[in-house]
Protein backbone atom coordinates (compact mmCIF):
# COMPACT_ATOMS: atom_id res chain seq x y z
CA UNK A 1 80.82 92.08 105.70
CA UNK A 2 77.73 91.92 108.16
CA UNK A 3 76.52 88.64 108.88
CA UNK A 4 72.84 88.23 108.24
CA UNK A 5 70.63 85.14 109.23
CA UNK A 6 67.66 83.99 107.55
CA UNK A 7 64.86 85.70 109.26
CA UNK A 8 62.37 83.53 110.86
CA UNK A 9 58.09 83.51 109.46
CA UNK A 10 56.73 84.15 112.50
CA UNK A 11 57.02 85.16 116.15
CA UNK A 12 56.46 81.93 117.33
CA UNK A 13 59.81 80.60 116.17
CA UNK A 14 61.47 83.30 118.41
CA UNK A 15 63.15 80.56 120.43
CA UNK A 16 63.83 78.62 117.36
CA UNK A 17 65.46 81.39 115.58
CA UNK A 18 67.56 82.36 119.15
CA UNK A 19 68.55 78.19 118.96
CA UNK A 20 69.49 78.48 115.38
CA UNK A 21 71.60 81.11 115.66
CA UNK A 22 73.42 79.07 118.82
CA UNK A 23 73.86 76.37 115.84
CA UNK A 24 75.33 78.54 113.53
CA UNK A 25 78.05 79.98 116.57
CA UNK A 26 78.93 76.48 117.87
CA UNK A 27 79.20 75.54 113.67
CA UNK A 28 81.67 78.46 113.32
CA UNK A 29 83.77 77.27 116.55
CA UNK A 30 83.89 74.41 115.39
CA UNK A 31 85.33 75.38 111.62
CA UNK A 32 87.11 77.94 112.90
CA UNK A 33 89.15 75.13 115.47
CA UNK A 34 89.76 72.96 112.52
CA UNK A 35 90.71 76.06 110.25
CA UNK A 36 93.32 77.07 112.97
CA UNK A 37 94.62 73.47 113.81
CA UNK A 38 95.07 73.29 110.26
CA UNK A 39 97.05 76.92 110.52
CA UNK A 40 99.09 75.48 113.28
CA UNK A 41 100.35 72.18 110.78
CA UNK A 42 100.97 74.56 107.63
CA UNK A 43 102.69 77.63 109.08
CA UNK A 44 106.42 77.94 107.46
CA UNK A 45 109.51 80.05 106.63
CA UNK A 46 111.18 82.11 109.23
CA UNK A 47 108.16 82.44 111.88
CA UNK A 48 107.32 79.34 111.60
CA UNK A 49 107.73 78.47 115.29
CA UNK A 50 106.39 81.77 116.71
CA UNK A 51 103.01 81.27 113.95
CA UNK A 52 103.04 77.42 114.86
CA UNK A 53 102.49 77.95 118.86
CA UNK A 54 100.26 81.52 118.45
CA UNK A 55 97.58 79.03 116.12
CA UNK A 56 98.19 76.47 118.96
CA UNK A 57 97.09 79.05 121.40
CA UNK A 58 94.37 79.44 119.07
CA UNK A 59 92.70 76.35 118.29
CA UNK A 60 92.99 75.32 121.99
CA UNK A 61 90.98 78.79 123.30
CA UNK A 62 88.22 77.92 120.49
CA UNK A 63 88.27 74.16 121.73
CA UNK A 64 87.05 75.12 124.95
CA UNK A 65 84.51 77.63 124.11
CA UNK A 66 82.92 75.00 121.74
CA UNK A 67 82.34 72.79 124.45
CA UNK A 68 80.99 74.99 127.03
CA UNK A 69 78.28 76.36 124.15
CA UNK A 70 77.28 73.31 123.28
CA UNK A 71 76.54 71.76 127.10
CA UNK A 72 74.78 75.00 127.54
CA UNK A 73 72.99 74.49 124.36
CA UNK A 74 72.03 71.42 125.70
CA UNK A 75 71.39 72.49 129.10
CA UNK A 76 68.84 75.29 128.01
CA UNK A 77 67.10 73.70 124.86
CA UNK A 78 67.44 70.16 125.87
CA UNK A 79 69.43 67.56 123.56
CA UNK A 80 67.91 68.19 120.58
CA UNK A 81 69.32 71.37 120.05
CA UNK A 82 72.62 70.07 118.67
CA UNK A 83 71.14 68.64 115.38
CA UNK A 84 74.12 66.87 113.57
CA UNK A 85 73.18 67.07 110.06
CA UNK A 86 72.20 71.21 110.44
CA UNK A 87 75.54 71.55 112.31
CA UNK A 88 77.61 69.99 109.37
CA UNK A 89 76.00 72.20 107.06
CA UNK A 90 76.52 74.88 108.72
CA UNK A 91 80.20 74.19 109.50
CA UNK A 92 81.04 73.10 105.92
CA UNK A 93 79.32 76.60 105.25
CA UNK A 94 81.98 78.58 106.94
CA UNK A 95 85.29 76.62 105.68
CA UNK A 96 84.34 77.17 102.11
CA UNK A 97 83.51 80.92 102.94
CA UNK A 98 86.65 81.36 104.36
CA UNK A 99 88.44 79.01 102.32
CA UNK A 100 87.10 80.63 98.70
CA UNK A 101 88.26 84.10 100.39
CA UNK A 102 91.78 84.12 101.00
CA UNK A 103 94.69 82.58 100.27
CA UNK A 104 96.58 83.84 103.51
CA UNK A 105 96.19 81.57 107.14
CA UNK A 106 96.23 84.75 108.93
CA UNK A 107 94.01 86.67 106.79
CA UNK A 108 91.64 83.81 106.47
CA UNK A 109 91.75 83.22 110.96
CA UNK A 110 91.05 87.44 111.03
CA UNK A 111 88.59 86.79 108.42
CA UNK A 112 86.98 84.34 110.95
CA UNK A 113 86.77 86.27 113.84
CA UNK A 114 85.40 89.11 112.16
CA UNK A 115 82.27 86.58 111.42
CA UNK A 116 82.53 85.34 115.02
CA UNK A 117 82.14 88.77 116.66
CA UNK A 118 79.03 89.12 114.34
CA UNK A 119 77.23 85.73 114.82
CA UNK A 120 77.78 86.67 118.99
CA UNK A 121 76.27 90.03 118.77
CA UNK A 122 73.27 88.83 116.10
CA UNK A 123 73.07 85.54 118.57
CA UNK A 124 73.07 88.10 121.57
CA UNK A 125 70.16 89.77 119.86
CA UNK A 126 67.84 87.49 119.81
CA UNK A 127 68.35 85.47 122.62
CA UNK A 128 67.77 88.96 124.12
CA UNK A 129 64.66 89.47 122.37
CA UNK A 130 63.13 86.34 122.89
CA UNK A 131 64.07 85.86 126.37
CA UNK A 132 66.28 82.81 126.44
CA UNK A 133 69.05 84.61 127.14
CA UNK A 134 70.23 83.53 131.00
CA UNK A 135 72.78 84.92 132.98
CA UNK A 136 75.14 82.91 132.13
CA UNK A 137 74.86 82.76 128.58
CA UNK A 138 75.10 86.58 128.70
CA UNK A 139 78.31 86.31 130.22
CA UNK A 140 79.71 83.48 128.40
CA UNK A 141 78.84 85.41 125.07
CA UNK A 142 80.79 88.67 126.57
CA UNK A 143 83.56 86.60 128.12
CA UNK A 144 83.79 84.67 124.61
CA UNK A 145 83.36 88.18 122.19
CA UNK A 146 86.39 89.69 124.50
CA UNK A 147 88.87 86.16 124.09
CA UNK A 148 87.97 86.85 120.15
CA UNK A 149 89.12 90.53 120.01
CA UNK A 150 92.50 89.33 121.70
CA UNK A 151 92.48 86.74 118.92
CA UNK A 152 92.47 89.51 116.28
CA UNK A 153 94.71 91.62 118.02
CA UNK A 154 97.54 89.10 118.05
CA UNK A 155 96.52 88.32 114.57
CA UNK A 156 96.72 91.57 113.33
CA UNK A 157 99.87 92.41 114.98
CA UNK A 158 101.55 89.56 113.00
CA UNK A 159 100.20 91.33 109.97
CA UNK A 160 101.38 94.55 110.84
CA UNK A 161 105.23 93.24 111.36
CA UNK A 162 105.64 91.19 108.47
CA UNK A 163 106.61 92.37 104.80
CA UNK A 164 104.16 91.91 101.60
CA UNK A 165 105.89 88.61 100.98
CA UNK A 166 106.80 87.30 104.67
CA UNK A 167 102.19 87.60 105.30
CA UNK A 168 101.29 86.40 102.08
CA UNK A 169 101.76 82.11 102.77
CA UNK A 170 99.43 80.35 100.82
CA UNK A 171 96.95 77.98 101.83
CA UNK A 172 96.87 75.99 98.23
CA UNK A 173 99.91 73.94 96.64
CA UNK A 174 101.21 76.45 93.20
């Protein structure tokens, strides 16, 4: 599924839209860290260690690329781009999405970086379009879109190995 934002009225909210669409990437780092530190606690049966330390690796990549987006957030809109209240909507936004879509923790972390590599390219967009896209952004975006395809590589690949019943581990107590 393509992600779509909520277009903006006017042209003069270009900057507000490119902002808002920083919110709603740092949001989804910051669900999708909690979604796979969560991963890393539940993980069980016979991969358990192997799935424990690859959601490790995981939550501690996102962890890092949360920070740096939100001190350039900061650094490029000033301190009021990291709105609190917006930010916990829009992270409580993504955990029920994934949450109400699958009932597998690897599924539901490739499930979440197919919506990250969307948000970055949509985010890409506009900043693009309106201008406020620096160097460095542009290359943190890139650097951070490339770290997310690895993510889904290793997550498929544990997919790919594992039988019907060794992939399917649910998330919810029977």
């Amino acid at each position: 599924m393509k992600w779509a934002f909520v277009a903006m009225d006017s042209e003069a909210e270009d900057t507000e839209s490119g902002l808002q669409k920083l919110r709603w990437l740092l949001a989804l780092l910051r669900a999708q860290y909690w979604s796979y530190q969560n991963s890393h606690w539940k993980v069980k049966g016979k991969t358990f260690y192997g799935d424990h330390l690859m959601f490790q690796r995981l939550y501690e990549s996102v962890q890092t690329q949360t920070d740096t987006l939100a001190e350039k957030m900061v650094g490029i809109f000033g301190n009021d781009a990291l709105d609190d209240e917006d930010l916990l909507g829009m992270f409580l936004y993504w955990n029920e999405r994934w949450d109400s879509a699958v009932d597998c923790l690897h599924k539901r972390g490739l499930l979440s970086e197919d919506d990250i590599q969307n948000v970055i390219e949509d985010t890409y967009e506009s900043l693009k379009e309106s201008g406020d896209l620096t160097l460095g952004l542009d290359d943190f975006l890139m650097a951070m879109a490339s770290e997310h395809e690895t993510n889904t590589y290793l997550l498929r690949q544990i997919l790919r190995g594992r039988t019907a019943m060794e992939n399917w581990i649910p998330l919810k107590k029977d």
